[in-house]
Protein backbone atom coordinates (compact mmCIF):
# COMPACT_ATOMS: atom_id res chain seq x y z
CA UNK A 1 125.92 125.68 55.13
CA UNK A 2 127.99 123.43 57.21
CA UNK A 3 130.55 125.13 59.92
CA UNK A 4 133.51 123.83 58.24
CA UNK A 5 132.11 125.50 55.05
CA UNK A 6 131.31 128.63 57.19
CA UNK A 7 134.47 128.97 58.89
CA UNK A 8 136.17 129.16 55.03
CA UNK A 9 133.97 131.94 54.28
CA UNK A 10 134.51 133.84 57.22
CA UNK A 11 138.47 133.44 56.50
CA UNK A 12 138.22 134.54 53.00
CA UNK A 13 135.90 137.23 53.94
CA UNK A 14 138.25 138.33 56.65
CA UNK A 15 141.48 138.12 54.16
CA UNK A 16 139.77 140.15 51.78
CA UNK A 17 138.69 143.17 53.92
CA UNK A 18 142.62 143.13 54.94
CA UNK A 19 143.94 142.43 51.83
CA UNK A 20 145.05 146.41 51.07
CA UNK A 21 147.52 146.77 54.00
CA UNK A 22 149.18 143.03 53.32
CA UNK A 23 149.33 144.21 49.87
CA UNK A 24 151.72 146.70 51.20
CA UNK A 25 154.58 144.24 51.00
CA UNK A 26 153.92 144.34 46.94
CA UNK A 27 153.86 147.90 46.81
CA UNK A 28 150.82 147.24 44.72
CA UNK A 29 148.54 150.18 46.63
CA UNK A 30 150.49 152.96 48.39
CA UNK A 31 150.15 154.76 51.55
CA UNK A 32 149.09 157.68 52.00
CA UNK A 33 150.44 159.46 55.21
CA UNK A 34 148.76 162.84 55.73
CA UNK A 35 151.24 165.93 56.97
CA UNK A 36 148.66 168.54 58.30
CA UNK A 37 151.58 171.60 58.03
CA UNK A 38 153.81 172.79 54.98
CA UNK A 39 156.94 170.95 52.98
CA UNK A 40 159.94 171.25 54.93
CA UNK A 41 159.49 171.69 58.24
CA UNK A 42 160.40 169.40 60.72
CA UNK A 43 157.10 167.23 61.40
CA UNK A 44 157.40 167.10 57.25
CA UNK A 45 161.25 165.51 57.21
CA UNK A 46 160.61 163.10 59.97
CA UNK A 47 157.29 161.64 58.00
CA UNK A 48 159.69 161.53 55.18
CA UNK A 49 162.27 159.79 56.48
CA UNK A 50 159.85 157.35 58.02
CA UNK A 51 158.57 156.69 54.83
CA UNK A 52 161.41 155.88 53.56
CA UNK A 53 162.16 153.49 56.35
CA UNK A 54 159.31 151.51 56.00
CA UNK A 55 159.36 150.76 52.30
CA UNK A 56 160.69 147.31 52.43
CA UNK A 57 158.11 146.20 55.04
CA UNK A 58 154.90 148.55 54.08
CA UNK A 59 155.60 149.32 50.48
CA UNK A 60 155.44 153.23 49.07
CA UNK A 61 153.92 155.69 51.35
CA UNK A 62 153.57 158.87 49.72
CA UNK A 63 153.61 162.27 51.56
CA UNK A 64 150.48 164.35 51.00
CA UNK A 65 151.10 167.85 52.73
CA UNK A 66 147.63 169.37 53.47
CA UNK A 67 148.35 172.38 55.59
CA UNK A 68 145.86 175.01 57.03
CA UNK A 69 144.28 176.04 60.04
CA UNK A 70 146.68 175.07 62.70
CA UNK A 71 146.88 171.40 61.20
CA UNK A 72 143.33 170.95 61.50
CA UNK A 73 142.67 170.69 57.77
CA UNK A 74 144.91 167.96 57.65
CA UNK A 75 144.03 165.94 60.57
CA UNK A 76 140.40 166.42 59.02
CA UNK A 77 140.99 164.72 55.77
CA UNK A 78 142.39 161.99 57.93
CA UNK A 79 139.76 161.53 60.21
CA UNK A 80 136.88 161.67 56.92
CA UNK A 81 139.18 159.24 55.09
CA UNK A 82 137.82 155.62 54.49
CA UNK A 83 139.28 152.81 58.25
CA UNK A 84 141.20 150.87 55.64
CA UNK A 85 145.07 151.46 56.59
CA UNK A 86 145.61 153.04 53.21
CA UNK A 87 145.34 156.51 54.55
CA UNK A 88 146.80 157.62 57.90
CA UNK A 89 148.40 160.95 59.07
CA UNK A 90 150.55 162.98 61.92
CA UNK A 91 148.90 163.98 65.05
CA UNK A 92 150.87 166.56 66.80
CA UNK A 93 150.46 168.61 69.75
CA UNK A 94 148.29 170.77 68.19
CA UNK A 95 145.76 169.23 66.15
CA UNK A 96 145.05 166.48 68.73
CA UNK A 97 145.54 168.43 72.10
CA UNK A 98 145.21 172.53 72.23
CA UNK A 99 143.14 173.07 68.75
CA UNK A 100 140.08 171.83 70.44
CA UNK A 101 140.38 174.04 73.02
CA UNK A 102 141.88 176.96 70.89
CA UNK A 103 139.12 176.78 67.77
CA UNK A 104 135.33 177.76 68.47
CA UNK A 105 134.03 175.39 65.87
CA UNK A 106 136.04 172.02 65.17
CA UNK A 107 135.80 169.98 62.05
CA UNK A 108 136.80 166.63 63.74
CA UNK A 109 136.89 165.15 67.19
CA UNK A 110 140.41 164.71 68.99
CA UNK A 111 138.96 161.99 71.12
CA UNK A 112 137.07 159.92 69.04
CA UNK A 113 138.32 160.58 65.39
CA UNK A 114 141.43 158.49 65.20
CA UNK A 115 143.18 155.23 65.96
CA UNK A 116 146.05 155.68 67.22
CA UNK A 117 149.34 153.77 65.94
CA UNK A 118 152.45 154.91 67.96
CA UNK A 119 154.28 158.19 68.92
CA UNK A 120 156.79 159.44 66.63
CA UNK A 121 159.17 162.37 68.43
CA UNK A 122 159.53 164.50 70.68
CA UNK A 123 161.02 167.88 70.86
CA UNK A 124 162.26 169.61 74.00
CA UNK A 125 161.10 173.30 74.24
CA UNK A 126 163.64 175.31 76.22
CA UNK A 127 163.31 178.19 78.97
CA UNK A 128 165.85 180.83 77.48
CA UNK A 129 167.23 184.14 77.84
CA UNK A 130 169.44 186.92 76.59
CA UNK A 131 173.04 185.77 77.57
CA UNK A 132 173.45 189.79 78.58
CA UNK A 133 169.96 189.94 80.02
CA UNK A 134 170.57 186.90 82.04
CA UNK A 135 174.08 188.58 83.70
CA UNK A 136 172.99 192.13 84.26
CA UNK A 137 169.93 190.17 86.04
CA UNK A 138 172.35 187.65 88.14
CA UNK A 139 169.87 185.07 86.65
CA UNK A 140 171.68 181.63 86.18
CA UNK A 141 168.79 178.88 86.79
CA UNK A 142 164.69 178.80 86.83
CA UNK A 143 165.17 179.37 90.78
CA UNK A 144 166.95 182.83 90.13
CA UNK A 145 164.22 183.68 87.53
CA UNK A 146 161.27 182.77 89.87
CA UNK A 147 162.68 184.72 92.67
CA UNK A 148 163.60 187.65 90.27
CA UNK A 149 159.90 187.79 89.62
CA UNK A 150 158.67 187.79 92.45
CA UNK A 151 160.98 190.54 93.96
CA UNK A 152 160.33 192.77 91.10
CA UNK A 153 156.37 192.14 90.31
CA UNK A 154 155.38 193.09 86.41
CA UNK A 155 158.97 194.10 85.48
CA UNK A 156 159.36 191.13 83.44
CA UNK A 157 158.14 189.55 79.61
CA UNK A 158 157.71 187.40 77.51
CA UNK A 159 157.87 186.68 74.20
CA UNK A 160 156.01 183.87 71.74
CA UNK A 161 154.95 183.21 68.06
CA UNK A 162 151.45 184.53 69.04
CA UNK A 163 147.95 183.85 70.96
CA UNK A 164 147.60 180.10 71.61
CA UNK A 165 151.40 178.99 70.56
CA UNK A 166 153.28 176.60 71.94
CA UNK A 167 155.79 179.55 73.68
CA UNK A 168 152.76 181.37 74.64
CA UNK A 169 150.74 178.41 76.49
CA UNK A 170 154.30 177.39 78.32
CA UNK A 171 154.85 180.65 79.42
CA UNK A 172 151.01 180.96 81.03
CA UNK A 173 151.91 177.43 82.55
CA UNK A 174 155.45 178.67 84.08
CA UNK A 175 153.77 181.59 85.45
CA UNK A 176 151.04 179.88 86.85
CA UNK A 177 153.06 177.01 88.62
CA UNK A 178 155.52 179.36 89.65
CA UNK A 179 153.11 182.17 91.10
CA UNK A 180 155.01 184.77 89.13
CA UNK A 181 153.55 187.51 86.73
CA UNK A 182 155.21 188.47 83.49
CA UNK A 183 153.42 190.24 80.22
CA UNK A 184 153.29 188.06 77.27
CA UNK A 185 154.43 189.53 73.94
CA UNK A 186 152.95 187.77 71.31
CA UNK A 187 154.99 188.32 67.80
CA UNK A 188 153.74 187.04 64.30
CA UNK A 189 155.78 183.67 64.29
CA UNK A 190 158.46 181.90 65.96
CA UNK A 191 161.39 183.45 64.38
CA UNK A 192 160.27 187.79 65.41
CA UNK A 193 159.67 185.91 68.64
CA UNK A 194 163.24 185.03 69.12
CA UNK A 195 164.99 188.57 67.07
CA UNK A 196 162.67 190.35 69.68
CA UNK A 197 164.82 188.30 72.91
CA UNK A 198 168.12 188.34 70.90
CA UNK A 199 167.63 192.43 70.77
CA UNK A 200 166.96 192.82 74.13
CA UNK A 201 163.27 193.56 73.77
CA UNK A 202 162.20 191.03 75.86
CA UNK A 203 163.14 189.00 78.86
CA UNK A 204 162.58 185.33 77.82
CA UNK A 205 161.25 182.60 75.68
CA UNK A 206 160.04 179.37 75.94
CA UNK A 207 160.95 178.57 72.01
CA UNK A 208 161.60 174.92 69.85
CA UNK A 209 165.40 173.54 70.78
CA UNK A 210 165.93 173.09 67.51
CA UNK A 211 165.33 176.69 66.72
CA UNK A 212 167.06 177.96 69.55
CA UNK A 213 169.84 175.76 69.53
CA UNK A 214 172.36 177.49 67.27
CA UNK A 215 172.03 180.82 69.31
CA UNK A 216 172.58 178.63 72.88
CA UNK A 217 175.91 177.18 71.64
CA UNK A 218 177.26 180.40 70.36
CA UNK A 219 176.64 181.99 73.45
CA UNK A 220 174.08 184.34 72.63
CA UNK A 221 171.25 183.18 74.56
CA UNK A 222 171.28 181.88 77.98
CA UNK A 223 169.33 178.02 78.34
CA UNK A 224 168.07 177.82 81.80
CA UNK A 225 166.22 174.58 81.54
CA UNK A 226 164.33 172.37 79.34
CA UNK A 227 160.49 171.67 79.31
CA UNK A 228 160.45 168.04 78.95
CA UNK A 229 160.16 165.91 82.45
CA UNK A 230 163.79 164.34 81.90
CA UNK A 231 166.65 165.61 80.48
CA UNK A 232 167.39 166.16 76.76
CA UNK A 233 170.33 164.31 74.85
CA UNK A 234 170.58 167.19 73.05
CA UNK A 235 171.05 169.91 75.51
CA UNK A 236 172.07 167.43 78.52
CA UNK A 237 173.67 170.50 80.70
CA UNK A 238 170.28 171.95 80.85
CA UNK A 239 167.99 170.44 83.50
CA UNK A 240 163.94 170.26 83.29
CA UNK A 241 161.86 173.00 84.97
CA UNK A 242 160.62 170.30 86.49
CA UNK A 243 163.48 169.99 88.63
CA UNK A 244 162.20 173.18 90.12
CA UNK A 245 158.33 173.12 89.26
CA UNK A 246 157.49 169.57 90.27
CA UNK A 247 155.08 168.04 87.41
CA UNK A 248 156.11 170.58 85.06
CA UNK A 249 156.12 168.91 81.56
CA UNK A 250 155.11 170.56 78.00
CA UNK A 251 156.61 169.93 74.63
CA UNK A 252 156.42 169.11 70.87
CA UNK A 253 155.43 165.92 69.82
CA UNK A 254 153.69 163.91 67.39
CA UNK A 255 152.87 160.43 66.20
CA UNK A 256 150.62 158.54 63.67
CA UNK A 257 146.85 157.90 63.56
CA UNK A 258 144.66 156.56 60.97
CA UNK A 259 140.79 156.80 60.76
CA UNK A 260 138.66 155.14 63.65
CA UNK A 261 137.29 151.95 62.91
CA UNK A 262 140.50 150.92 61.13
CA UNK A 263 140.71 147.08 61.86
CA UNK A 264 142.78 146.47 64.90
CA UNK A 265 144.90 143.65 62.62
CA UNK A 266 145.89 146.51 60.30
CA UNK A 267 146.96 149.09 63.07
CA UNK A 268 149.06 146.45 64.84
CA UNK A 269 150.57 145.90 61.55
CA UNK A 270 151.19 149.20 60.55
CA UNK A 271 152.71 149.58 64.31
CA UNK A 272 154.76 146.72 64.23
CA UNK A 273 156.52 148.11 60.83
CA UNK A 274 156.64 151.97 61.79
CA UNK A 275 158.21 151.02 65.88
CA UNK A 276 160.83 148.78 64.22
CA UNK A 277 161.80 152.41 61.48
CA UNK A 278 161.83 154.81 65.03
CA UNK A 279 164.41 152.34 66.85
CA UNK A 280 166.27 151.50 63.98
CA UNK A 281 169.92 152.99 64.43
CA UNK A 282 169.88 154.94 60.93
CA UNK A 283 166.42 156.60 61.95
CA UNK A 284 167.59 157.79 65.64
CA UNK A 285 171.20 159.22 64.21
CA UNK A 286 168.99 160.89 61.37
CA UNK A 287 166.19 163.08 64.23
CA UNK A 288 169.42 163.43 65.94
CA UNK A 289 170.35 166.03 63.47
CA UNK A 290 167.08 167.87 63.64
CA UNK A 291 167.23 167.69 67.76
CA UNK A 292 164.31 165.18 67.41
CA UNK A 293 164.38 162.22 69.78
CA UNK A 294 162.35 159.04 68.14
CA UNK A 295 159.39 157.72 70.93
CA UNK A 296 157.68 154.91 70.00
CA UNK A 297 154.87 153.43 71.69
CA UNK A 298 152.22 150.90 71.39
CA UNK A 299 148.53 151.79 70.39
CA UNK A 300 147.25 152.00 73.83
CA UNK A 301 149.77 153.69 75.23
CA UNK A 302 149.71 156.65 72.36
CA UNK A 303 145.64 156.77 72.94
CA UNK A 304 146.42 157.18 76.93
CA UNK A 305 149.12 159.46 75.88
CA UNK A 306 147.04 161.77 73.96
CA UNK A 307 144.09 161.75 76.20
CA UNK A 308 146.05 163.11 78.89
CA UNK A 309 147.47 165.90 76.80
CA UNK A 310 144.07 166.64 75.89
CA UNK A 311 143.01 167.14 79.33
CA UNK A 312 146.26 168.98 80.48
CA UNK A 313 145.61 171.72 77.58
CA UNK A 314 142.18 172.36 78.51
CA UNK A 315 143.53 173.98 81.76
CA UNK A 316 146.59 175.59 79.92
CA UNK A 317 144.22 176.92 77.03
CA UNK A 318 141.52 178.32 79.55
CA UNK A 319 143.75 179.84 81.95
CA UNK A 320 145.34 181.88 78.18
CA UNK A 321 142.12 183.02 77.15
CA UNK A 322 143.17 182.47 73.90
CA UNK A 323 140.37 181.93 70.89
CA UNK A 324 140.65 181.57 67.46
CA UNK A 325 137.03 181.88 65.66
């Protein structure tokens, strides 16, 4: 064989292996984008709206909601899905960052499992308290709440959604950093989390903005700061512990993956289509509403991104002691 005859069979050999993902543009083979958690929450509407972004450029991506074991069932059926940019999914906080700390056995590897394709969102978890709490305490910022602490040792708690949440690990973080001691409450779920602080039963909560927001504006719950390093649009008054806690940083957030080994032609194309949906106007005004802020990233930058999150959760899981067998 000569090399120009060579060179035409690499090409068509090449154009064939790829041919799937530029058959996007046809909507002749669909999509499918993996949701590791239930309909309707709020890592569910984003990938929906997403999808819907990217039809003219990708073709149809259909949802396919496969929740279960903190996300891991779903981020598994990613991972075991065949590198051809026909299957990808959500990688959040937890299924890439503190389940592989939190679970004793693990059906996938966070590190090695996945090609990353950008970040998605994130969303802000806030420090809050009791409005009535906060006054009867004189407690007004994260300073008043660290030196409350530490001038009345095991007088206050915490609530969170239970061993290993997101409220719970931010809470063992704030205390650590801070040198303080509070008992942690766990409750069955976000939402006994926050009836427990709006009744008084407990001191504070680091809980979701968007869940919290509705009882900040009406006044019933005091926000002393947010958790992400800068400021959030959607709660600008609010500054970040960080402000206070130097380095302080924890939050919600998630992106898409697809299997390793996916061709690094097809991620850059499926990145290329999915950045352009996250800053498109419509998209931004759209997480708006659900207190989401769009991030988008390039490859590299999401893999650096969720390496270091792995690493920071190892210390924030260990120093928890939280298991789930």
């Amino acid at each position: 064989m000569n090399r120009r005859s060579l060179l035409l069979c690499t090409a068509a050999a090449t154009a064939a292996f790829h041919l799937p993902v530029f058959a996007q543009a046809t909507g002749s083979r669909p999509i499918r984008l993996v949701v590791p958690y239930a309909a309707g929450g709020p890592i569910d509407v984003t990938a929906r709206i997403l999808a819907e972004a990217v039809k003219n450029t990708l073709g149809t991506v259909i949802i396919d909601n496969k929740p279960g074991a903190g996300g891991n069932i779903g981020a598994d059926a990613v991972a075991k899905a065949a590198p051809d940019g026909l299957t990808i999914g959500i990688a959040a906080t937890a299924t890439q960052a503190v389940n592989p700390w939190l679970y004793t056995r693990m059906p996938y590897d966070a590190a090695k499992d996945f090609a990353p394709i950008t970040q998605m969102v994130r969303v802000p978890n806030v420090l809050v308290m009791n409005a009535d709490t906060a006054q009867r305490l004189h407690i007004a910022s994260v300073s008043d709440l660290i030196a409350y602490a530490k001038k009345n040792p095991a007088k206050l708690n915490y609530a969170s959604g239970g061993n290993g949440s997101a409220g719970h690990l931010a809470g063992e973080m704030f205390k650590q950093q801070a040198g303080i001691y509070a008992l942690h409450i766990p409750y069955n779920g976000g939402n006994p989390a926050q009836l427990a602080l709006l009744s008084g039963q407990v001191d504070f909560n680091f809980d979701n903005l968007a869940t919290a927001a509705p009882n900040i504006r009406s006044g019933k719950l005091k926000a002393l700061a947010v958790t992400t390093a800068q400021r959030s649009p959607a709660l600008p008054d609010a500054p970040p512990v960080a402000d206070t806690l130097k380095g302080f940083a924890i939050d919600t957030w998630w992106g898409l993956v697809a299997p390793a080994h996916t061709p690094p032609e097809v991620i850059a194309r499926l990145n290329q289509a999915f950045v352009a949906a996250l800053q498109a106007p419509e998209t931004k005004t759209r997480f708006a509403n659900l207190l989401a802020e769009p991030v988008s990233s390039s490859p590299q930058e999401f893999d650096q991104f969720m390496k270091q999150e792995l690493a920071k959760y190892q210390q924030v899981v260990k120093a928890t002691g939280a298991k789930v067998d």
